[in-house]
Structure formats: C-alpha cells, structure tokens
Protein backbone atom coordinates (compact mmCIF):
# COMPACT_ATOMS: atom_id res chain seq x y z
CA UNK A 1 260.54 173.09 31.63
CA UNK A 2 258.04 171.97 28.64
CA UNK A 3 256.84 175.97 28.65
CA UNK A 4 260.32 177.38 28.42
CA UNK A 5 261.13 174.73 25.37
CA UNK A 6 257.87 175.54 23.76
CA UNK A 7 258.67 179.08 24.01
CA UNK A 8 261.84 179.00 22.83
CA UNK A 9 260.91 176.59 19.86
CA UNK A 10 258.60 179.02 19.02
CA UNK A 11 260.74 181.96 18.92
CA UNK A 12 262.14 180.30 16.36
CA UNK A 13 265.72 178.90 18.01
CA UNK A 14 266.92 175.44 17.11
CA UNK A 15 266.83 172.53 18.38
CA UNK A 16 270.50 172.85 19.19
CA UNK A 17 270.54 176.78 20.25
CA UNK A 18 267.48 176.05 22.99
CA UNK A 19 270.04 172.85 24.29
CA UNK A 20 272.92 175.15 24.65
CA UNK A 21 270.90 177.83 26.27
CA UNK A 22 269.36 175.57 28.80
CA UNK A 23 272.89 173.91 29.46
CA UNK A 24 274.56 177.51 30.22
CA UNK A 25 271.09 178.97 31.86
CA UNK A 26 270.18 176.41 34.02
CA UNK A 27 273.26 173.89 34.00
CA UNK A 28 271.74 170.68 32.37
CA UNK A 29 271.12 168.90 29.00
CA UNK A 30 267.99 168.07 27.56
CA UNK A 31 267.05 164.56 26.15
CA UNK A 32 266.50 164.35 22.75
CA UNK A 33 263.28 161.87 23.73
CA UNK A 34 262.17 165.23 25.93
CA UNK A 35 262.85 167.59 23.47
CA UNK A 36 260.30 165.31 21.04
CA UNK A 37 257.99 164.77 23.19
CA UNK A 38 256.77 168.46 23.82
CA UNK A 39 257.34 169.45 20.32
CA UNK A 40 255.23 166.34 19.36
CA UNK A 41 252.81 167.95 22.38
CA UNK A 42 252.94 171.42 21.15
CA UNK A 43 251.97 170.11 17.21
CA UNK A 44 249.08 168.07 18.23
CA UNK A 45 247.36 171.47 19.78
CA UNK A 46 248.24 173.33 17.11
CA UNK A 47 246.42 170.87 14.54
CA UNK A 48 243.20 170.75 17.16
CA UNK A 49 243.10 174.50 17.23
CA UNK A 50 243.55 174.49 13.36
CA UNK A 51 240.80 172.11 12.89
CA UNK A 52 237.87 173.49 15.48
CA UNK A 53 234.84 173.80 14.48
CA UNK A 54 234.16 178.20 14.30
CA UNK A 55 230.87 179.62 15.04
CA UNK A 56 228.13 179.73 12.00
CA UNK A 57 227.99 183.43 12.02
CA UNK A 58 230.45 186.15 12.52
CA UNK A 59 229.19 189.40 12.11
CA UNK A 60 232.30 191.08 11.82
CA UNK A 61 235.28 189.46 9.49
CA UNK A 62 238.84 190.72 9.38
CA UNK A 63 241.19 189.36 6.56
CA UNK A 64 244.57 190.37 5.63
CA UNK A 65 248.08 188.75 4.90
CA UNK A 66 251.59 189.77 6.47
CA UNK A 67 254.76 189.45 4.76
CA UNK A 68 256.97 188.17 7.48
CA UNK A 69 260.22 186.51 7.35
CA UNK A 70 259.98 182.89 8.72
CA UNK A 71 262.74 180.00 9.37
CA UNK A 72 261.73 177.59 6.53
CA UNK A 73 261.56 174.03 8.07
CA UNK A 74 263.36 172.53 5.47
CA UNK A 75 266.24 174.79 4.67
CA UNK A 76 266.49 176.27 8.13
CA UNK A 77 267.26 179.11 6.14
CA UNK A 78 265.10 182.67 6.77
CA UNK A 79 262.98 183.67 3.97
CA UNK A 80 260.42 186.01 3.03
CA UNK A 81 256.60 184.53 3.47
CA UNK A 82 252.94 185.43 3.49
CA UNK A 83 251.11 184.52 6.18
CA UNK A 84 247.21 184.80 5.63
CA UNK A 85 245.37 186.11 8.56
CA UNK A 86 241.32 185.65 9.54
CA UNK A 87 239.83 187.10 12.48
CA UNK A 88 236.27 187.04 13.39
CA UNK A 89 234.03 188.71 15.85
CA UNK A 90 231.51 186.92 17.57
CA UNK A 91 228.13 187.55 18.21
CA UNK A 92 229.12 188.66 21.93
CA UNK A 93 231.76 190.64 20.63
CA UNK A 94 234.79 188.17 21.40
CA UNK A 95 237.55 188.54 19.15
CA UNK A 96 239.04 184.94 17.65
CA UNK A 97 241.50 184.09 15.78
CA UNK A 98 239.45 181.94 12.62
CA UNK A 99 242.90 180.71 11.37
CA UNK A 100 246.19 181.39 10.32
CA UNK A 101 247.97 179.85 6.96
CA UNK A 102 251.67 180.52 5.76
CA UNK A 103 252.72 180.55 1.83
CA UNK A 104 255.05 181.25 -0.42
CA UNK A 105 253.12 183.84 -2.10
CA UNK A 106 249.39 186.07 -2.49
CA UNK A 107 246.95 184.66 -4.57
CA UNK A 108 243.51 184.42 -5.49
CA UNK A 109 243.92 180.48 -4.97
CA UNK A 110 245.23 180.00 -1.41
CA UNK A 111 242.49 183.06 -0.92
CA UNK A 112 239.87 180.85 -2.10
CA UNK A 113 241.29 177.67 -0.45
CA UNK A 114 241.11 179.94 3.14
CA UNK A 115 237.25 181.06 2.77
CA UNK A 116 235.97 176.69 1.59
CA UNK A 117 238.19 176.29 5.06
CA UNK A 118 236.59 178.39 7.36
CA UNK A 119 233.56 176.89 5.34
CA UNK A 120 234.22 173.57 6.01
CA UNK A 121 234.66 174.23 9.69
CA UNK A 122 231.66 175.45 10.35
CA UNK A 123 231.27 179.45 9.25
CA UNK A 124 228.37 180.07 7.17
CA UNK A 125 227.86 184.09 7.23
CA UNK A 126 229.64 187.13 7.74
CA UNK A 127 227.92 190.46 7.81
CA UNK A 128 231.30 192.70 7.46
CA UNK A 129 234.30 191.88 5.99
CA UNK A 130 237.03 194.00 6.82
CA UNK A 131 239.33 193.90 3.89
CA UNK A 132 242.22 196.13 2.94
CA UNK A 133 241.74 197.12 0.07
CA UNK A 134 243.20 200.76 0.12
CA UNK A 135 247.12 201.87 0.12
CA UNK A 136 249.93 200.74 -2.52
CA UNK A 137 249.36 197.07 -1.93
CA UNK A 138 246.20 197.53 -3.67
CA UNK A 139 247.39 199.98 -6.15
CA UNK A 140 249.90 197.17 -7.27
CA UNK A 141 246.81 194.61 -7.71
CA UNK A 142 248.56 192.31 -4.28
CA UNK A 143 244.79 191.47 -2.98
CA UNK A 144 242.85 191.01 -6.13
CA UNK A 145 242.78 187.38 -4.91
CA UNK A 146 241.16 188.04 -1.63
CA UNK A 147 238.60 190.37 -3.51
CA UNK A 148 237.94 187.42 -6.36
CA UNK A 149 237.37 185.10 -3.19
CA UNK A 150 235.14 187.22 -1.41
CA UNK A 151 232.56 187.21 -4.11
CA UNK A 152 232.46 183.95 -4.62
C-alpha cells in the first residue's frame, strides 16, 4: 500500500484525491497518521539521494533545464517552473542522475549555486560538458547563466 501512495503522491494527486481513489478502488480509508508516515518516508530518501556524495570525476557531463508545469506546494495551484537537470557519466559508463533542482526561473545564479553543489558533494572534474547551447533558447540569451557558470 506505501508504493501505490508514493506513486500516486508523486503523480502529483492530493492528499484528498489519492483517499478517495483508494476508498472507491480498493474499498477502505487511509489514516491520516499512514498517509504521513510514508510521505515523511518518501522525503527522507529523497534528501539522502539529494545529499550523496557523487564520484570525483565524470568524464562526460550533461546539463540542461526543463520548463515543466509543477503543483506549487503552497498554492496547490499549477504553474510554470524550471527544473535544472545534471547528469553525469561515470568512468564505467553508468549513467546517474548528479541532481535535480526546481525554480522559479533561469539564471546565471541558481546555475552557479548547482555547479559549488555538485562541488561540495564530491565532483571535482568533468572532461565534457554537454550543454545546449544551440536552437532559439540560446538565440534569446535563456542559458547565458549556465555558460557564465561553466567557466567559472
């Protein structure tokens, strides 16, 4: 049962939504305490994933940022967001996800604040990094950030 609320949370459905499906699916109510606990579950391995320590070298990097449109925890409302995407392959030629960071907005700032991250954890050199720099976004100067980060 913890899977199929996890899943659901994550898909985004409410608190209340994921109650009412489970009570028409399956026939029962969930707790409140329940519905806690595995949220409470699911946020503490999202923080130790956040927070590993990554591999000193990578020699292939992959950065980029999606505009997506997320529930905002606060308003429960759907809006428009950036989320900032790092992937790294290893040495053995593993693909990993280095990290994942949602924002408002693009910038040269949360760029810079990504790269001292994956510094702090642990990543020292890259030998590639696969940036897009080509296309309209470019043209309209939306990853001039992740370039000013790069070289510093």
């Amino acid at each position: 049962m913890d899977d199929t609320i996890s899943a659901l949370y994550a898909a985004g459905m409410t608190v209340r939504d994921i109650r009412a499906h489970l009570e028409e699916v399956y026939g029962f109510t969930v707790s409140s305490d329940l519905f806690s606990r595995v949220i409470d579950a699911v946020l503490d391995e999202i923080l130790e994933w956040q927070s590993r320590a990554l591999e000193r070298t990578y020699p292939i990097s992959i950065f980029d940022a999606l505009r997506i449109k997320i529930r905002d925890a606060e308003s429960r409302m759907r809006k428009n967001k950036v989320v900032y995407v790092a992937l790294g392959i290893s040495r053995h030629g593993a693909r990993e996800v280095l990290g994942l960071w949602v924002a408002d907005n693009e910038g040269a700032k949360l760029w810079l604040s990504v790269m001292n991250e994956l510094k702090n954890r642990g990543m020292q050199d890259t030998m590639i990094a696969v940036v897009p720099f080509g296309g309209a976004p470019l043209a309209c100067g939306q990853r001039t950030g992740l370039r000013a980060s790069l070289r510093r």
